[in-house]
PDB file of N, CA and C in Angstrom:
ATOM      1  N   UNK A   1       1.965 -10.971  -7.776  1.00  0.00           N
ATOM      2  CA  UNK A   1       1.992  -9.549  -7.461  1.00  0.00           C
ATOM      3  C   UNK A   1       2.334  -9.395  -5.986  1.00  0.00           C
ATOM      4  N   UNK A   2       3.634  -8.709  -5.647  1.00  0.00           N
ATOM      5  CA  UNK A   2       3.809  -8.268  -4.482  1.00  0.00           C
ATOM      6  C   UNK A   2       2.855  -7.004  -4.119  1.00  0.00           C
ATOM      7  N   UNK A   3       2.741  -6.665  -2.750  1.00  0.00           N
ATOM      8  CA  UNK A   3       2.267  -5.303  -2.557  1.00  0.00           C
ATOM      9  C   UNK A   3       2.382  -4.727  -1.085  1.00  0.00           C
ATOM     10  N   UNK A   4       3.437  -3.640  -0.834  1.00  0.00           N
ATOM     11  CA  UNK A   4       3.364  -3.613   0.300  1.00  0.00           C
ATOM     12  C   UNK A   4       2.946  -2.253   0.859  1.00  0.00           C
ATOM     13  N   UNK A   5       2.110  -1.806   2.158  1.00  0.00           N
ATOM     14  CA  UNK A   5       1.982  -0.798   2.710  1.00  0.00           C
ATOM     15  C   UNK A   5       3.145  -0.108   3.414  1.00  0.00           C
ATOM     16  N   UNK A   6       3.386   0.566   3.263  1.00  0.00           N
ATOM     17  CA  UNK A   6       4.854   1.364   3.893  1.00  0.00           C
ATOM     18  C   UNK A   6       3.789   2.338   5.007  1.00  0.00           C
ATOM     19  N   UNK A   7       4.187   2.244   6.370  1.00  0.00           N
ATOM     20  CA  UNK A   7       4.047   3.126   7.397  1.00  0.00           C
ATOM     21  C   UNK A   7       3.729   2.437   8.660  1.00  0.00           C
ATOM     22  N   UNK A   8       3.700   3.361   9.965  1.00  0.00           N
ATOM     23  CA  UNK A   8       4.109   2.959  11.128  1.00  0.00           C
ATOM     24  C   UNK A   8       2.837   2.507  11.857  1.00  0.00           C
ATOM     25  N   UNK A   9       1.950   2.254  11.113  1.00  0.00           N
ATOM     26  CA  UNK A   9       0.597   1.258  11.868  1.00  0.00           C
ATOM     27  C   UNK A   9      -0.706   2.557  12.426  1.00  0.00           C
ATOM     28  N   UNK A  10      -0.263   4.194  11.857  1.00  0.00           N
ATOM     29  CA  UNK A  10      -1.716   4.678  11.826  1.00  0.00           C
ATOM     30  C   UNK A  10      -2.685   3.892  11.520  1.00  0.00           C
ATOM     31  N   UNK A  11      -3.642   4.906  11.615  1.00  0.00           N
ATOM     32  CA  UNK A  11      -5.094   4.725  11.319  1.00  0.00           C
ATOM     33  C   UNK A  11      -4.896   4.710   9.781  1.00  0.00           C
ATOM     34  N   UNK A  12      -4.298   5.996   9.357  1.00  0.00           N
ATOM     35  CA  UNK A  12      -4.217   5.726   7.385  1.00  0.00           C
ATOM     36  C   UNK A  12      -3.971   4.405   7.025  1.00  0.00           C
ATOM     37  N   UNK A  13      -2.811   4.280   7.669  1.00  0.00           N
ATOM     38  CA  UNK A  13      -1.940   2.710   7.128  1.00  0.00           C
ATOM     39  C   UNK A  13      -3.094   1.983   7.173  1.00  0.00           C
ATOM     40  N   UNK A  14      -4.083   1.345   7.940  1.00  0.00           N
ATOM     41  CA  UNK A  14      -4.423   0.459   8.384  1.00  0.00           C
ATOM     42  C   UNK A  14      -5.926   0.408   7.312  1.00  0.00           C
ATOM     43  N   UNK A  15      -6.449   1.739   6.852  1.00  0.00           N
ATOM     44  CA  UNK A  15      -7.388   2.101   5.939  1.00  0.00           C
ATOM     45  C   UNK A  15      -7.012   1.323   4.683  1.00  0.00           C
ATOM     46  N   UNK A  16      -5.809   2.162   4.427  1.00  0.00           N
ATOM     47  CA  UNK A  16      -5.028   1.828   2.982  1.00  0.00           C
ATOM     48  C   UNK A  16      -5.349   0.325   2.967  1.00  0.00           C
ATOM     49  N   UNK A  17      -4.661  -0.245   3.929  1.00  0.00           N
ATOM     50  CA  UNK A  17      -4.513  -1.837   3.779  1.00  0.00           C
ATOM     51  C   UNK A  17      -5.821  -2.287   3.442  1.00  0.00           C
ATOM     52  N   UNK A  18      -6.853  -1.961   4.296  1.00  0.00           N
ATOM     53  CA  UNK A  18      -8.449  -2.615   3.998  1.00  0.00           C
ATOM     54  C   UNK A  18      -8.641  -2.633   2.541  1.00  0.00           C
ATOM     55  N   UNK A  19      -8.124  -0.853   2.143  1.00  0.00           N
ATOM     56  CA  UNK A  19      -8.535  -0.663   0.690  1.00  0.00           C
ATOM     57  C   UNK A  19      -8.142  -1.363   0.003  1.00  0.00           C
ATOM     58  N   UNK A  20      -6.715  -2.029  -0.004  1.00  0.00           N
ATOM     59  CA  UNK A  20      -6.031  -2.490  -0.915  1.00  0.00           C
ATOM     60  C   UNK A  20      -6.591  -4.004  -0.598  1.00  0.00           C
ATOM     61  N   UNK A  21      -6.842  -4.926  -0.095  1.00  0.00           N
ATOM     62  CA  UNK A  21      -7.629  -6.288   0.583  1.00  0.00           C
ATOM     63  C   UNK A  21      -8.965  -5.331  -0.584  1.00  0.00           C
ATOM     64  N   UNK A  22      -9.836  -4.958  -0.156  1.00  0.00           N
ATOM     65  CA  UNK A  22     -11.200  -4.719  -0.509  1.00  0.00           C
ATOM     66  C   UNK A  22     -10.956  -4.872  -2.321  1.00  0.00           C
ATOM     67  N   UNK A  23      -9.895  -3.823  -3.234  1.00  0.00           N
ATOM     68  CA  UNK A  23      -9.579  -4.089  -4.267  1.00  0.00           C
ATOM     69  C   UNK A  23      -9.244  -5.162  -5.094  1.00  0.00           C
ATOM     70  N   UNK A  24      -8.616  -6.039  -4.052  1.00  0.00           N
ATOM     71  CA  UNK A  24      -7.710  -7.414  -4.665  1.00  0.00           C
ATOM     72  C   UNK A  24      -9.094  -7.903  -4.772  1.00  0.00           C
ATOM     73  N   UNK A  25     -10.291  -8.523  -3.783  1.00  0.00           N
ATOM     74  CA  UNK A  25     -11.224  -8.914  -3.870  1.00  0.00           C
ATOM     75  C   UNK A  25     -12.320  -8.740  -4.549  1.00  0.00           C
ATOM     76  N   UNK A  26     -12.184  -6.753  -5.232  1.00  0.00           N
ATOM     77  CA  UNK A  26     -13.527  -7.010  -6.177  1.00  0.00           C
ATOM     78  C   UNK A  26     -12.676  -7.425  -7.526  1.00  0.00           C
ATOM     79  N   UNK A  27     -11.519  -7.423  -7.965  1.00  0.00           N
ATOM     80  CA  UNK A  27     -10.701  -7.482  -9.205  1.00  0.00           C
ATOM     81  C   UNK A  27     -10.857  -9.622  -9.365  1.00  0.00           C
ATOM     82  N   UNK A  28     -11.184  -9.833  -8.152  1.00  0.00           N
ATOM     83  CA  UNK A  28     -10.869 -11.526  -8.355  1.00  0.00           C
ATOM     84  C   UNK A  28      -9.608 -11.652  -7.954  1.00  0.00           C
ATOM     85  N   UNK A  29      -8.373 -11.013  -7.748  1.00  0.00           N
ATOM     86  CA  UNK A  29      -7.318 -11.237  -7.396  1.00  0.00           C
ATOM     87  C   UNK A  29      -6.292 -11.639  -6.038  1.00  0.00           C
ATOM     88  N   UNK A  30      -5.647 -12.239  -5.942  1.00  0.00           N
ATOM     89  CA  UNK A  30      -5.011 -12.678  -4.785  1.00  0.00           C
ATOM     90  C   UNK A  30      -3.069 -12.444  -5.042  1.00  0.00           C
ATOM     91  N   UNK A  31      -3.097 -11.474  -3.728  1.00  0.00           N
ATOM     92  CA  UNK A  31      -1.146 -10.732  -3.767  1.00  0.00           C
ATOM     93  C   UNK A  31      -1.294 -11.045  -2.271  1.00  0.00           C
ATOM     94  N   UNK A  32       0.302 -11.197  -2.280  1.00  0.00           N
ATOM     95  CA  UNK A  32       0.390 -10.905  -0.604  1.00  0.00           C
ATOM     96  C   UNK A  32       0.220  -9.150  -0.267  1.00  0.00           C
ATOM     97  N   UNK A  33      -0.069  -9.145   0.668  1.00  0.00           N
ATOM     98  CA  UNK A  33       0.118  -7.886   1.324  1.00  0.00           C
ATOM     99  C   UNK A  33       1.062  -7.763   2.725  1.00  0.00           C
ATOM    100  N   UNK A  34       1.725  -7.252   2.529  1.00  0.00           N
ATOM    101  CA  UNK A  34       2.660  -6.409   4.118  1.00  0.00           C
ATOM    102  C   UNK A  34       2.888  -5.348   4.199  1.00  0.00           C
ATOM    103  N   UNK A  35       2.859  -4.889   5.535  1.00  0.00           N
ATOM    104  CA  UNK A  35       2.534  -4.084   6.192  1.00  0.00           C
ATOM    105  C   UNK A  35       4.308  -3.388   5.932  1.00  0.00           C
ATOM    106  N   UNK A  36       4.805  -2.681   5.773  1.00  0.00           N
ATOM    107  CA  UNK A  36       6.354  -2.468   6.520  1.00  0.00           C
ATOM    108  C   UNK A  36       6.361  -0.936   7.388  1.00  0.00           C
ATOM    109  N   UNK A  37       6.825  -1.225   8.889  1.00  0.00           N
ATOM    110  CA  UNK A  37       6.664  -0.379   9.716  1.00  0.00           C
ATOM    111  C   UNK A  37       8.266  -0.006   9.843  1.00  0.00           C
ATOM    112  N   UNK A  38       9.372  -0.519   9.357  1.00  0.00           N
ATOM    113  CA  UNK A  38      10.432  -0.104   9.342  1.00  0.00           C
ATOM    114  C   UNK A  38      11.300   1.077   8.686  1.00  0.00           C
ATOM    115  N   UNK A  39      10.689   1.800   9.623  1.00  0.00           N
ATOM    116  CA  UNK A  39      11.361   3.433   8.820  1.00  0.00           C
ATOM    117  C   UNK A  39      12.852   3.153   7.937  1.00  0.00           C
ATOM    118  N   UNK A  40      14.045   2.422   8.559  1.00  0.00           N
ATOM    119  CA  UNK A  40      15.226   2.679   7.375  1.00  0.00           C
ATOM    120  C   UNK A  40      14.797   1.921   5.686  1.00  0.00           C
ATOM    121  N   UNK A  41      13.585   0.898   6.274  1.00  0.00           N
ATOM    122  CA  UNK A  41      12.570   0.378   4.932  1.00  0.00           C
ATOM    123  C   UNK A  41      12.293   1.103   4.568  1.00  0.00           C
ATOM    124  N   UNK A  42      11.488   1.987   4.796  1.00  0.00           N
ATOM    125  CA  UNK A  42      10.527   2.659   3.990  1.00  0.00           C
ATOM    126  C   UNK A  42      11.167   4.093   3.230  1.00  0.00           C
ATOM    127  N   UNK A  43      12.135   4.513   3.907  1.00  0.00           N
ATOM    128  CA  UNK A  43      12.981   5.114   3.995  1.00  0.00           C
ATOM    129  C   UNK A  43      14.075   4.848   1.977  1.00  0.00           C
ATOM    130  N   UNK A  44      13.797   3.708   2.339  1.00  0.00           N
ATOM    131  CA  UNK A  44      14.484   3.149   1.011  1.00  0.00           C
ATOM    132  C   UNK A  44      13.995   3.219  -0.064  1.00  0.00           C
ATOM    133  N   UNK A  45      12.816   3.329  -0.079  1.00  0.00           N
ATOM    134  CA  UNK A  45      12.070   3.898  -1.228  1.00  0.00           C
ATOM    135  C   UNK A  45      11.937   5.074  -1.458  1.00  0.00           C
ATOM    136  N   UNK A  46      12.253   5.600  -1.183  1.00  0.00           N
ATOM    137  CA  UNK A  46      12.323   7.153  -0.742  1.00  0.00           C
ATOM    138  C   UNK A  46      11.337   7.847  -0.850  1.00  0.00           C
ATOM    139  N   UNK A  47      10.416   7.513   0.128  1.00  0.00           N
ATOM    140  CA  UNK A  47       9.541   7.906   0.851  1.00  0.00           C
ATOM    141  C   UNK A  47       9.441   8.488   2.172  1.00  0.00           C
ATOM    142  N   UNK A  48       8.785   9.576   2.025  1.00  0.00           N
ATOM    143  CA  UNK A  48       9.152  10.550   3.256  1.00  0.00           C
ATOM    144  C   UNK A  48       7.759  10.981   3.973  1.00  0.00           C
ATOM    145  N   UNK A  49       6.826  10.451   3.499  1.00  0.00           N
ATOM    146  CA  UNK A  49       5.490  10.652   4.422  1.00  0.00           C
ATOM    147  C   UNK A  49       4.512   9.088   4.238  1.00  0.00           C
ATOM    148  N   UNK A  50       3.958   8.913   4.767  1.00  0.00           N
ATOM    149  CA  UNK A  50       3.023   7.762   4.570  1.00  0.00           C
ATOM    150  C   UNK A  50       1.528   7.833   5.130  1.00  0.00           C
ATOM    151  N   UNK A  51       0.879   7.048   4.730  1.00  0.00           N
ATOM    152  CA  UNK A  51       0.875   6.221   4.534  1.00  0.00           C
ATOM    153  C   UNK A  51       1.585   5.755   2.683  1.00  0.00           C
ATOM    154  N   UNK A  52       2.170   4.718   2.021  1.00  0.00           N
ATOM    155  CA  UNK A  52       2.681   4.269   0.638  1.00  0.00           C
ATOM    156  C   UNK A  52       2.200   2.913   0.857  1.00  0.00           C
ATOM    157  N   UNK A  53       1.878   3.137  -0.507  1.00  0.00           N
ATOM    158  CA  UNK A  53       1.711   2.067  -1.423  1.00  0.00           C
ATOM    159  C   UNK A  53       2.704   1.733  -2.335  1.00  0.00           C
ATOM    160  N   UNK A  54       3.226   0.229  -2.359  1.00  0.00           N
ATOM    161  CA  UNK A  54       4.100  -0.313  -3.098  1.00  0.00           C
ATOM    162  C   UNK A  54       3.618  -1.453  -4.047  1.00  0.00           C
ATOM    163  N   UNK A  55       3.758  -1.689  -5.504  1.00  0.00           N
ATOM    164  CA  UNK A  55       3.374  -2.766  -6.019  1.00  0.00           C
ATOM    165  C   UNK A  55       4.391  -3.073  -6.931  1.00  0.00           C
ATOM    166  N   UNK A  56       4.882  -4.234  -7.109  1.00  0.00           N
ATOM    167  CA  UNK A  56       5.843  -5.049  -7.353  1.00  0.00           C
ATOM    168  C   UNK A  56       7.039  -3.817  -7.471  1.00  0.00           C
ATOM    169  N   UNK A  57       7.220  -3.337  -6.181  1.00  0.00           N
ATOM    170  CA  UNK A  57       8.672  -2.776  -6.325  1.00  0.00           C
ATOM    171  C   UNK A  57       8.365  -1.448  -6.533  1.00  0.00           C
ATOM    172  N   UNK A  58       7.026  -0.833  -6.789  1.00  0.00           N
ATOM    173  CA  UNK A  58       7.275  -0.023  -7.818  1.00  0.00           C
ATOM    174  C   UNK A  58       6.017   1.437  -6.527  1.00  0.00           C
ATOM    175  N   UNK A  59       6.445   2.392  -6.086  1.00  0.00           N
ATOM    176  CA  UNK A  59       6.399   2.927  -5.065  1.00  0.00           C
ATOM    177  C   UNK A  59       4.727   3.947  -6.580  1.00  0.00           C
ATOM    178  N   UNK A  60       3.538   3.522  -5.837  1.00  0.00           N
ATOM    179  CA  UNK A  60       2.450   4.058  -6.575  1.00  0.00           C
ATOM    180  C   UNK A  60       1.913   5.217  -6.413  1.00  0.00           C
ATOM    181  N   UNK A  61       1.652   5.364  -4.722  1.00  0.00           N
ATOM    182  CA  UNK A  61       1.074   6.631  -4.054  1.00  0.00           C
ATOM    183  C   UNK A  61       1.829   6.784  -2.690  1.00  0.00           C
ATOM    184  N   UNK A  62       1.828   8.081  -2.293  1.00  0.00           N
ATOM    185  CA  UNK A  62       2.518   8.441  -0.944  1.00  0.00           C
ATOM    186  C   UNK A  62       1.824   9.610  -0.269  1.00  0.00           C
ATOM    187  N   UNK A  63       1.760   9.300   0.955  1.00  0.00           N
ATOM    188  CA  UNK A  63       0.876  10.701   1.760  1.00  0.00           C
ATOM    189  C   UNK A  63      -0.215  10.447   1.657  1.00  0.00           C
ATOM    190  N   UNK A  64      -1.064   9.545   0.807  1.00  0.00           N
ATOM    191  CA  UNK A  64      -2.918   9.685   0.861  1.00  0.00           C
ATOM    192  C   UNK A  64      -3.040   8.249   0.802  1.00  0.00           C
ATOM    193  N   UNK A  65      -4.841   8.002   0.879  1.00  0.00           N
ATOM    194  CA  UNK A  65      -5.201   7.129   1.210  1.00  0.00           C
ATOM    195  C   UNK A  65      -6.021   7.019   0.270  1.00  0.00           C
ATOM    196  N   UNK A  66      -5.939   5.920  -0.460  1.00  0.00           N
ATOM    197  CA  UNK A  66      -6.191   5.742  -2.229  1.00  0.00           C
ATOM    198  C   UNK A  66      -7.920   5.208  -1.869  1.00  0.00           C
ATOM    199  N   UNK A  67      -8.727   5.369  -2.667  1.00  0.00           N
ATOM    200  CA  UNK A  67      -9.864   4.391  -2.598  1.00  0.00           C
ATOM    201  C   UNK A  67     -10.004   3.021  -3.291  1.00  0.00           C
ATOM    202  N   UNK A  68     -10.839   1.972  -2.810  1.00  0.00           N
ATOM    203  CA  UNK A  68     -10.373   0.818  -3.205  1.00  0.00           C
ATOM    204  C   UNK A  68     -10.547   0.535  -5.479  1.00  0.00           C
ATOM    205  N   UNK A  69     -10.973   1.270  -5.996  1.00  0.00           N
ATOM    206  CA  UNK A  69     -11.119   1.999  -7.023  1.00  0.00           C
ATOM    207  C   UNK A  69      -9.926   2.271  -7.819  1.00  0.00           C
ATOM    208  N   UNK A  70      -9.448   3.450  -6.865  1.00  0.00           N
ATOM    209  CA  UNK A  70      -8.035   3.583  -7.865  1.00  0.00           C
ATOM    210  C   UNK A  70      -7.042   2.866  -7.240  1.00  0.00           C
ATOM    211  N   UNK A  71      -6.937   2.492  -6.435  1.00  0.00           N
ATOM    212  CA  UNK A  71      -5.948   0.861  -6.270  1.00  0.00           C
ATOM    213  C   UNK A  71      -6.149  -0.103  -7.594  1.00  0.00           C
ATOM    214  N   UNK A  72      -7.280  -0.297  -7.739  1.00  0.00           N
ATOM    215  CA  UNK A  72      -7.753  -1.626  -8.688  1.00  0.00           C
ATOM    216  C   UNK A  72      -7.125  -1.078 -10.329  1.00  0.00           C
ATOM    217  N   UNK A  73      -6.985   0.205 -10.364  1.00  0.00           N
ATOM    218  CA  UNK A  73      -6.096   1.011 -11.411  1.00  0.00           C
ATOM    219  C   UNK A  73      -5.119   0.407 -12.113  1.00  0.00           C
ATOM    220  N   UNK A  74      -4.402  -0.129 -11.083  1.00  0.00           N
ATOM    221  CA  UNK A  74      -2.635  -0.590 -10.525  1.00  0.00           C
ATOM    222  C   UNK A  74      -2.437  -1.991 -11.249  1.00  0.00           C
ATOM    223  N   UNK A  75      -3.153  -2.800 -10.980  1.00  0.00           N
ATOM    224  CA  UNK A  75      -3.395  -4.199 -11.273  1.00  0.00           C
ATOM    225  C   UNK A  75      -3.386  -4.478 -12.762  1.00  0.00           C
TER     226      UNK A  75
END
């Protein structure tokens, strides 16, 4: 399982990420996680606010900051 955070290193971004780490860990599971701060990246998903969530390719949530709960949804 890929999974990446799309945004420019806020405070959201940086939440999201915990959440998404905190999720992989109560599920038993292990994904990479990255960060992507590259707007023409993120840009490519066509995503236009962030903090996003990406999992295998597949663009989940945008603009909010999921709890580690409904991340574990995804999986």
């Amino acid at each position: 399982m890929e999974i990446k955070i799309l945004g420019i290193g806020c405070p959201k971004c940086e939440q999201l990420t915990k959440n998404v780490k905190e999720a992989l860990e109560k599920a038993g599971l292990q994904a990479e996680v990255e960060k992507v701060t590259d707007i023409k990246t993120i840009s490519s998903y066509g995503v236009m606010m962030t903090p996003a969530l990406v999992i295998d390719g597949q663009v989940k949530a945008v603009g909010k900051v999921l709890k580690p709960e409904e991340i574990a949804k995804f999986f």
